[in-house]
PDB file of N, CA and C in Angstrom:
ATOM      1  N   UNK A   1     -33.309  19.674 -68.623  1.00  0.00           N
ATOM      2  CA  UNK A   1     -33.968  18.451 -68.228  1.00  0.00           C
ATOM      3  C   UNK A   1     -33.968  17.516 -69.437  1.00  0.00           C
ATOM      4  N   UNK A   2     -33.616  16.092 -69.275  1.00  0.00           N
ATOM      5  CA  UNK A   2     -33.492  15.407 -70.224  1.00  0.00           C
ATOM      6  C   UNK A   2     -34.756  14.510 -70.430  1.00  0.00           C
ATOM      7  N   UNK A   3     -35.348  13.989 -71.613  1.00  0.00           N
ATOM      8  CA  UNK A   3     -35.758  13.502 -72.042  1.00  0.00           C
ATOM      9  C   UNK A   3     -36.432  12.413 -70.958  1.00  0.00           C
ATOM     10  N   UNK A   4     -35.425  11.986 -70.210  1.00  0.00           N
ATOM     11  CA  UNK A   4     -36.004  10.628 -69.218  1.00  0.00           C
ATOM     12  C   UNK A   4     -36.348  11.292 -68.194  1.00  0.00           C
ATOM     13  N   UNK A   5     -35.384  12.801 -67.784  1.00  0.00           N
ATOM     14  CA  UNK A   5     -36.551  13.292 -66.405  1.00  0.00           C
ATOM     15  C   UNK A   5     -37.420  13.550 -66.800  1.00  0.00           C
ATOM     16  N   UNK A   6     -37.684  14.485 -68.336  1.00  0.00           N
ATOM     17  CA  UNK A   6     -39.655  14.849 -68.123  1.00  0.00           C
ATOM     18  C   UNK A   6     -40.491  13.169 -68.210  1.00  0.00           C
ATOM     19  N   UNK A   7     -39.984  12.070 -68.826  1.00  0.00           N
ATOM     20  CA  UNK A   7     -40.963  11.281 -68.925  1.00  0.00           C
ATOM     21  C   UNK A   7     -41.269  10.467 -67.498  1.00  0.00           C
ATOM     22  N   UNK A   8     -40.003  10.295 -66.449  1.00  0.00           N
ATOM     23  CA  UNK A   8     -40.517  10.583 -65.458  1.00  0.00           C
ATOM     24  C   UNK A   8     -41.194  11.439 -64.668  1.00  0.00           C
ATOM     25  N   UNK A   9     -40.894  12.546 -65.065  1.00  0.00           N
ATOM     26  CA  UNK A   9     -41.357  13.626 -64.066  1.00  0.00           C
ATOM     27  C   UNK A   9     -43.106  13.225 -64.912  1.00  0.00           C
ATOM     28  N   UNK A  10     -43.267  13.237 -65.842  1.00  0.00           N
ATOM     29  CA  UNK A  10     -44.917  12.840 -66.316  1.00  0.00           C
ATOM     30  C   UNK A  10     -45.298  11.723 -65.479  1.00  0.00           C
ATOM     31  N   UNK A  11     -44.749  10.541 -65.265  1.00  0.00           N
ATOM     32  CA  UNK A  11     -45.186   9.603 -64.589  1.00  0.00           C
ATOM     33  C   UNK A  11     -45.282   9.369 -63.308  1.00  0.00           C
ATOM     34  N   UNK A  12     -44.427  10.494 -62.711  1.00  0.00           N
ATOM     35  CA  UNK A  12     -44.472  11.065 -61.027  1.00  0.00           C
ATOM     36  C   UNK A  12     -45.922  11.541 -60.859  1.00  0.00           C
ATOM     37  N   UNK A  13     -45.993  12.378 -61.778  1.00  0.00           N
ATOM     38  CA  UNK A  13     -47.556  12.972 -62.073  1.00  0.00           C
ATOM     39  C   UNK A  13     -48.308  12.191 -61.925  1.00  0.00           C
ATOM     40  N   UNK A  14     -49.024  10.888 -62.702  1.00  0.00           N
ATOM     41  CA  UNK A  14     -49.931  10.126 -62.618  1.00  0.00           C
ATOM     42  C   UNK A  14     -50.059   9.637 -61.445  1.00  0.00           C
ATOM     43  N   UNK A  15     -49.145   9.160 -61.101  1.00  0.00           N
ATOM     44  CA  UNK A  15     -49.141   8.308 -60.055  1.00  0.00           C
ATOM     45  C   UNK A  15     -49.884   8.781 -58.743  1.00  0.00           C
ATOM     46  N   UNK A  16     -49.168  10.469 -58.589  1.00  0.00           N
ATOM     47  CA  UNK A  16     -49.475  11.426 -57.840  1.00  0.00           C
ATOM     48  C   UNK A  16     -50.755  11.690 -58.232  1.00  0.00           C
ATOM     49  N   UNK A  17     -51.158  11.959 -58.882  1.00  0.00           N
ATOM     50  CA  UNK A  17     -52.685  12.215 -58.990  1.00  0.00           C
ATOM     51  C   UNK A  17     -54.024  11.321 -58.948  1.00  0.00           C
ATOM     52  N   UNK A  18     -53.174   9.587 -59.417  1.00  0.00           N
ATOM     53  CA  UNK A  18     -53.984   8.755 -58.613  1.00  0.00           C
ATOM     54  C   UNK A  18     -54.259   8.452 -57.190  1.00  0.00           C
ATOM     55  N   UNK A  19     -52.940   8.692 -56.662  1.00  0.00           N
ATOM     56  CA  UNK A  19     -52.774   8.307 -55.183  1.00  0.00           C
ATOM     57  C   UNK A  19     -54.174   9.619 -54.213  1.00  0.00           C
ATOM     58  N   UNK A  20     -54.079  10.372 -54.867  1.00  0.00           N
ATOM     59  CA  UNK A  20     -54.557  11.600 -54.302  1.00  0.00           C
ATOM     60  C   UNK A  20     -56.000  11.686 -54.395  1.00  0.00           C
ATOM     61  N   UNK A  21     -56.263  11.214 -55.433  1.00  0.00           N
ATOM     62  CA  UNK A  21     -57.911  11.222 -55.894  1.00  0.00           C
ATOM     63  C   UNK A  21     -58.330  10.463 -57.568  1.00  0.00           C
ATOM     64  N   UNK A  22     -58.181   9.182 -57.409  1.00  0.00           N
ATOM     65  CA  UNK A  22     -58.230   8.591 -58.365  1.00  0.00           C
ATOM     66  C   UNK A  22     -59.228   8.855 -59.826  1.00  0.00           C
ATOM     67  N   UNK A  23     -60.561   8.720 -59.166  1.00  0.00           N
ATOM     68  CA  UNK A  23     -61.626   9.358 -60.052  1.00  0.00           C
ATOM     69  C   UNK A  23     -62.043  10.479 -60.154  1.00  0.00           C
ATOM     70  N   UNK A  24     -61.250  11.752 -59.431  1.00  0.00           N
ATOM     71  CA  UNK A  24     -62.564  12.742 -59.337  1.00  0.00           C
ATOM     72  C   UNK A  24     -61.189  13.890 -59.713  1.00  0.00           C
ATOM     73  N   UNK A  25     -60.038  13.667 -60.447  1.00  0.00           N
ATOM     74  CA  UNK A  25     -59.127  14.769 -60.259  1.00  0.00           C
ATOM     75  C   UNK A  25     -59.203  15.280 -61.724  1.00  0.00           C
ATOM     76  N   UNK A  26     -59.725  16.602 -61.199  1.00  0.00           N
ATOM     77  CA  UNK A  26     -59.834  17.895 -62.490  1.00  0.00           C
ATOM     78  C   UNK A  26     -58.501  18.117 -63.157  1.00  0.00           C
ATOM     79  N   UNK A  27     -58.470  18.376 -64.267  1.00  0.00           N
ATOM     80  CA  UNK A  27     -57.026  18.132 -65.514  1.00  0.00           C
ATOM     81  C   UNK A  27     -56.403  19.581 -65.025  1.00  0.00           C
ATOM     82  N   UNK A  28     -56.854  20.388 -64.625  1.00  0.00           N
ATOM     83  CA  UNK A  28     -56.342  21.270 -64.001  1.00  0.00           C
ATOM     84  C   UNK A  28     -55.334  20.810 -63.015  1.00  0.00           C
ATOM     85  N   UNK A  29     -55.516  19.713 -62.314  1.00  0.00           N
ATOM     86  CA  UNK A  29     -54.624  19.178 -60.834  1.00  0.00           C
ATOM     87  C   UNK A  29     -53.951  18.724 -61.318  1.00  0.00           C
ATOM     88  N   UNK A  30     -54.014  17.906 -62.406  1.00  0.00           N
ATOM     89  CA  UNK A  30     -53.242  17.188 -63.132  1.00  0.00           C
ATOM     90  C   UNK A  30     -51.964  17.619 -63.978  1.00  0.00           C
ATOM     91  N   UNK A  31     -52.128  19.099 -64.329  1.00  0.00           N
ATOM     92  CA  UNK A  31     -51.283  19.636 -65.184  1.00  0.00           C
ATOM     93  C   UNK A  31     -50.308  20.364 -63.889  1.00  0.00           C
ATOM     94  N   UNK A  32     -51.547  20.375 -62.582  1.00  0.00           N
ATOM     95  CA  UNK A  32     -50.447  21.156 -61.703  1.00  0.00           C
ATOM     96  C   UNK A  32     -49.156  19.975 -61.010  1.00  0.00           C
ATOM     97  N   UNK A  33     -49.680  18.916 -61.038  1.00  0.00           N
ATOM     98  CA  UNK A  33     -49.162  17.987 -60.644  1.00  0.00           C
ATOM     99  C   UNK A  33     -48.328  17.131 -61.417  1.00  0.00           C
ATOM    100  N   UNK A  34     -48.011  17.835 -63.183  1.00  0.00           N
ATOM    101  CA  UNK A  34     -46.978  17.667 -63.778  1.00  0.00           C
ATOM    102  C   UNK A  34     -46.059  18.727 -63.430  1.00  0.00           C
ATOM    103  N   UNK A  35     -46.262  19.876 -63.190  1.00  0.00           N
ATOM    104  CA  UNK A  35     -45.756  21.141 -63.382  1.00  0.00           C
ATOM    105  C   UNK A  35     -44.897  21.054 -61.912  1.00  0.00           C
ATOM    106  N   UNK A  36     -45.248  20.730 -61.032  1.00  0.00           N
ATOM    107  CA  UNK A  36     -44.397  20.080 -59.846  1.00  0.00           C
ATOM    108  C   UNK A  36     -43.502  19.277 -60.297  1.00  0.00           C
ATOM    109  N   UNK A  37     -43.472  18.092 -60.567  1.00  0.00           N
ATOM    110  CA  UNK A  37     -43.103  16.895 -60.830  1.00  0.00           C
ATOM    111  C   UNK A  37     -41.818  17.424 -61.268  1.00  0.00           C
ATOM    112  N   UNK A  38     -42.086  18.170 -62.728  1.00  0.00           N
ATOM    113  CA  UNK A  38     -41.282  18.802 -63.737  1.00  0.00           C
ATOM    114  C   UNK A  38     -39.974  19.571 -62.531  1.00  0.00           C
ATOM    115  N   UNK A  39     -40.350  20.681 -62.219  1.00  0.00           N
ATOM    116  CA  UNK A  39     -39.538  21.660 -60.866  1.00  0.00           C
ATOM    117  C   UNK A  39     -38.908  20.611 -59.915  1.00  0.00           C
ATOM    118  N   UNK A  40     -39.640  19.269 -59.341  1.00  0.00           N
ATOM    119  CA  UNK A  40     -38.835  18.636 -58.359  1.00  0.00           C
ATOM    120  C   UNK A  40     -37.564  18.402 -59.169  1.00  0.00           C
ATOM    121  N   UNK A  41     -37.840  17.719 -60.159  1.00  0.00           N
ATOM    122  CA  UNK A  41     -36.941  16.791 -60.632  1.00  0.00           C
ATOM    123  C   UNK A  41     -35.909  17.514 -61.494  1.00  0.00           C
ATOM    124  N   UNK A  42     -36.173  18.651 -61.831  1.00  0.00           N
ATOM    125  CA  UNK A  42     -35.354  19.991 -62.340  1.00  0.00           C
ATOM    126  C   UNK A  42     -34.212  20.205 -61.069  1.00  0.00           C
ATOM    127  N   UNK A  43     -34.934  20.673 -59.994  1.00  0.00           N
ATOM    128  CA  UNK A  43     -34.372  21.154 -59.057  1.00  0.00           C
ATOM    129  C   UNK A  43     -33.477  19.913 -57.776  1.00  0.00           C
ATOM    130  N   UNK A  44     -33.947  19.139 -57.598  1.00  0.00           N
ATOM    131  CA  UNK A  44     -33.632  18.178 -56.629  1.00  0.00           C
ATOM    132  C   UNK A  44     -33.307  16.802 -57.214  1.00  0.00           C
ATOM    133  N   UNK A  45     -33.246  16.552 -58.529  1.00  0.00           N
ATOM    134  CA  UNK A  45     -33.158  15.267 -59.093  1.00  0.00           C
ATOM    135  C   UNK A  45     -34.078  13.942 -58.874  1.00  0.00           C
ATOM    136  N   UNK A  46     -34.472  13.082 -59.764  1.00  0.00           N
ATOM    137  CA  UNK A  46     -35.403  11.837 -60.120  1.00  0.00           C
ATOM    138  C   UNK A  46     -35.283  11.222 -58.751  1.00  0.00           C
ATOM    139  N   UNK A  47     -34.305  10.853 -57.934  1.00  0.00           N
ATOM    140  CA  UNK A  47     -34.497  10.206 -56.733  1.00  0.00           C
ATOM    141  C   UNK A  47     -35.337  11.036 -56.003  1.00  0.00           C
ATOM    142  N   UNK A  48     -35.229  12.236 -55.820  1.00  0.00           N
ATOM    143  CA  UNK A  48     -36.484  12.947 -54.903  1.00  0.00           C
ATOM    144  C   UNK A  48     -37.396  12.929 -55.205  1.00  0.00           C
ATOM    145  N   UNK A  49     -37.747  13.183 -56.494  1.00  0.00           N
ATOM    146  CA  UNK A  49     -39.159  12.832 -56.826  1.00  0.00           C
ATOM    147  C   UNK A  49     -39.462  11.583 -56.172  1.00  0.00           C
ATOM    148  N   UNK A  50     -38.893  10.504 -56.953  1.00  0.00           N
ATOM    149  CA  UNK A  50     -39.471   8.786 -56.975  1.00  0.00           C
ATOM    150  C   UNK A  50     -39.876   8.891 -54.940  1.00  0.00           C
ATOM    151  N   UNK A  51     -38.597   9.459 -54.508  1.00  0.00           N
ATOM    152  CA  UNK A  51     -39.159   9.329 -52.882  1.00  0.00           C
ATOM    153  C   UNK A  51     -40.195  10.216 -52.416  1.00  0.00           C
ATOM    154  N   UNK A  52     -40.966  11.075 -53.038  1.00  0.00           N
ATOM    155  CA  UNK A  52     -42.158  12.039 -52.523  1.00  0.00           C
ATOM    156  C   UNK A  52     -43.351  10.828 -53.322  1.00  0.00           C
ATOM    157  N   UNK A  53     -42.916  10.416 -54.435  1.00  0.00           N
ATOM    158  CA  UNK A  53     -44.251   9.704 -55.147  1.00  0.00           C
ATOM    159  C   UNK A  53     -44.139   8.393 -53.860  1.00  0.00           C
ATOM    160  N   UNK A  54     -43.482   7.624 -53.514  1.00  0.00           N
ATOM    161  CA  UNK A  54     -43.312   6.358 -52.459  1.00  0.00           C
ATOM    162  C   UNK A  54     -44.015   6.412 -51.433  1.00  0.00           C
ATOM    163  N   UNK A  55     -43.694   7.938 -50.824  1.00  0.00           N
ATOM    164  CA  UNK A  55     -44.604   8.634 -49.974  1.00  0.00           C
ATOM    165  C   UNK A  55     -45.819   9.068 -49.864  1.00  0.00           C
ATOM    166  N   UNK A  56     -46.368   9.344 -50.909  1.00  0.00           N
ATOM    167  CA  UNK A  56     -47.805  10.001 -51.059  1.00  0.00           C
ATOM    168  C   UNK A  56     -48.328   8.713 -51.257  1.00  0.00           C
ATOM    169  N   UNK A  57     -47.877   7.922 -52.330  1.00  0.00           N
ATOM    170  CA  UNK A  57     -49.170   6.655 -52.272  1.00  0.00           C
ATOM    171  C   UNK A  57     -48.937   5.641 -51.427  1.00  0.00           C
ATOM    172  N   UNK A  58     -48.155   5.389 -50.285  1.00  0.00           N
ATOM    173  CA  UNK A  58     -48.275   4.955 -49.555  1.00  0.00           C
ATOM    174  C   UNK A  58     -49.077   5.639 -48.117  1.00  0.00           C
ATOM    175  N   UNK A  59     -49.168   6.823 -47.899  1.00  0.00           N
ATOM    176  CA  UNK A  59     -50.056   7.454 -47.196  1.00  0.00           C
ATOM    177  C   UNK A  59     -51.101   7.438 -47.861  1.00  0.00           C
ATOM    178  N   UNK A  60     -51.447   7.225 -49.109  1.00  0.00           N
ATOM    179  CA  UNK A  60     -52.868   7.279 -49.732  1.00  0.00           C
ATOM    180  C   UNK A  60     -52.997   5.543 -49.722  1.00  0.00           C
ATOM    181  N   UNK A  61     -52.447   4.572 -49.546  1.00  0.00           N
ATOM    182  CA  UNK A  61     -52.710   2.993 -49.325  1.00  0.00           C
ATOM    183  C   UNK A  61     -53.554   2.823 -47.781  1.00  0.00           C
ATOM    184  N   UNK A  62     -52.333   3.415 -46.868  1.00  0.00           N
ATOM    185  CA  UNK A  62     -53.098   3.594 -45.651  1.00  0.00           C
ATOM    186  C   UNK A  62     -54.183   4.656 -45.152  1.00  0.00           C
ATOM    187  N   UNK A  63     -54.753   5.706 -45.583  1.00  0.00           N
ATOM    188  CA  UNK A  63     -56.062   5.988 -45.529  1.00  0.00           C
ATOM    189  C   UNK A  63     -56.861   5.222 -45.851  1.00  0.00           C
ATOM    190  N   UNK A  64     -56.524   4.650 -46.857  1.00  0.00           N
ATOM    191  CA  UNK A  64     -57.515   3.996 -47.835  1.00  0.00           C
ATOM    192  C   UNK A  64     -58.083   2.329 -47.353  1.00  0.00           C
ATOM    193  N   UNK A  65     -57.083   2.360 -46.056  1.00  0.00           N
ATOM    194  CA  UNK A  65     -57.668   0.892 -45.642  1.00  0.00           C
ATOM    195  C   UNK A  65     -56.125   0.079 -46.034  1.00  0.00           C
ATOM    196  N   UNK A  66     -55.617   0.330 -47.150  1.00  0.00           N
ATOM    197  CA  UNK A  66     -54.606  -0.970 -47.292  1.00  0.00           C
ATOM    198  C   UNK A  66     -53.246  -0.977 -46.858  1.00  0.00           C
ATOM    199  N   UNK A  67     -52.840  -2.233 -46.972  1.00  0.00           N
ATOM    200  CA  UNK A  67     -51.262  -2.268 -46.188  1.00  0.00           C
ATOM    201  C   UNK A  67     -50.286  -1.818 -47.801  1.00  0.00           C
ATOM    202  N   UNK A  68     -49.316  -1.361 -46.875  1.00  0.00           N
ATOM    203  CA  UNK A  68     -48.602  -0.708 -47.603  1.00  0.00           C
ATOM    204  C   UNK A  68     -47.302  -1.730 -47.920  1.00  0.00           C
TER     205      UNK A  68
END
């Protein structure tokens, strides 16, 4: 994994862990939700990731009340 997938795969993370529970997510979720990130993008490449992160916070826009 190169250099630009983990720093994406870190920023898949955030994103993912805001979308999910902005204020209340234990660093525990957080490390699990690098540790994913890391394996997607290992295994399936940066476009799959970027399209699961597109996905989650846009299902977390629309729970949440907003347009996506």
């Amino acid at each position: 994994m190169t250099t630009f997938d983990r720093m994406t795969a870190a920023l898949a993370a955030a994103r993912l862990s805001q979308a999910t529970a902005p204020r209340n997510i234990p660093a525990i979720a957080d490390r699990a939700f690098v540790k994913f990130a890391q394996e997607v993008a290992a295994e399936s490449g940066v476009d799959v990731l970027n399209h699961i992160v597109q996905q989650v916070r846009q299902h977390a826009d629309l729970t949440r009340g907003r347009a996506a």
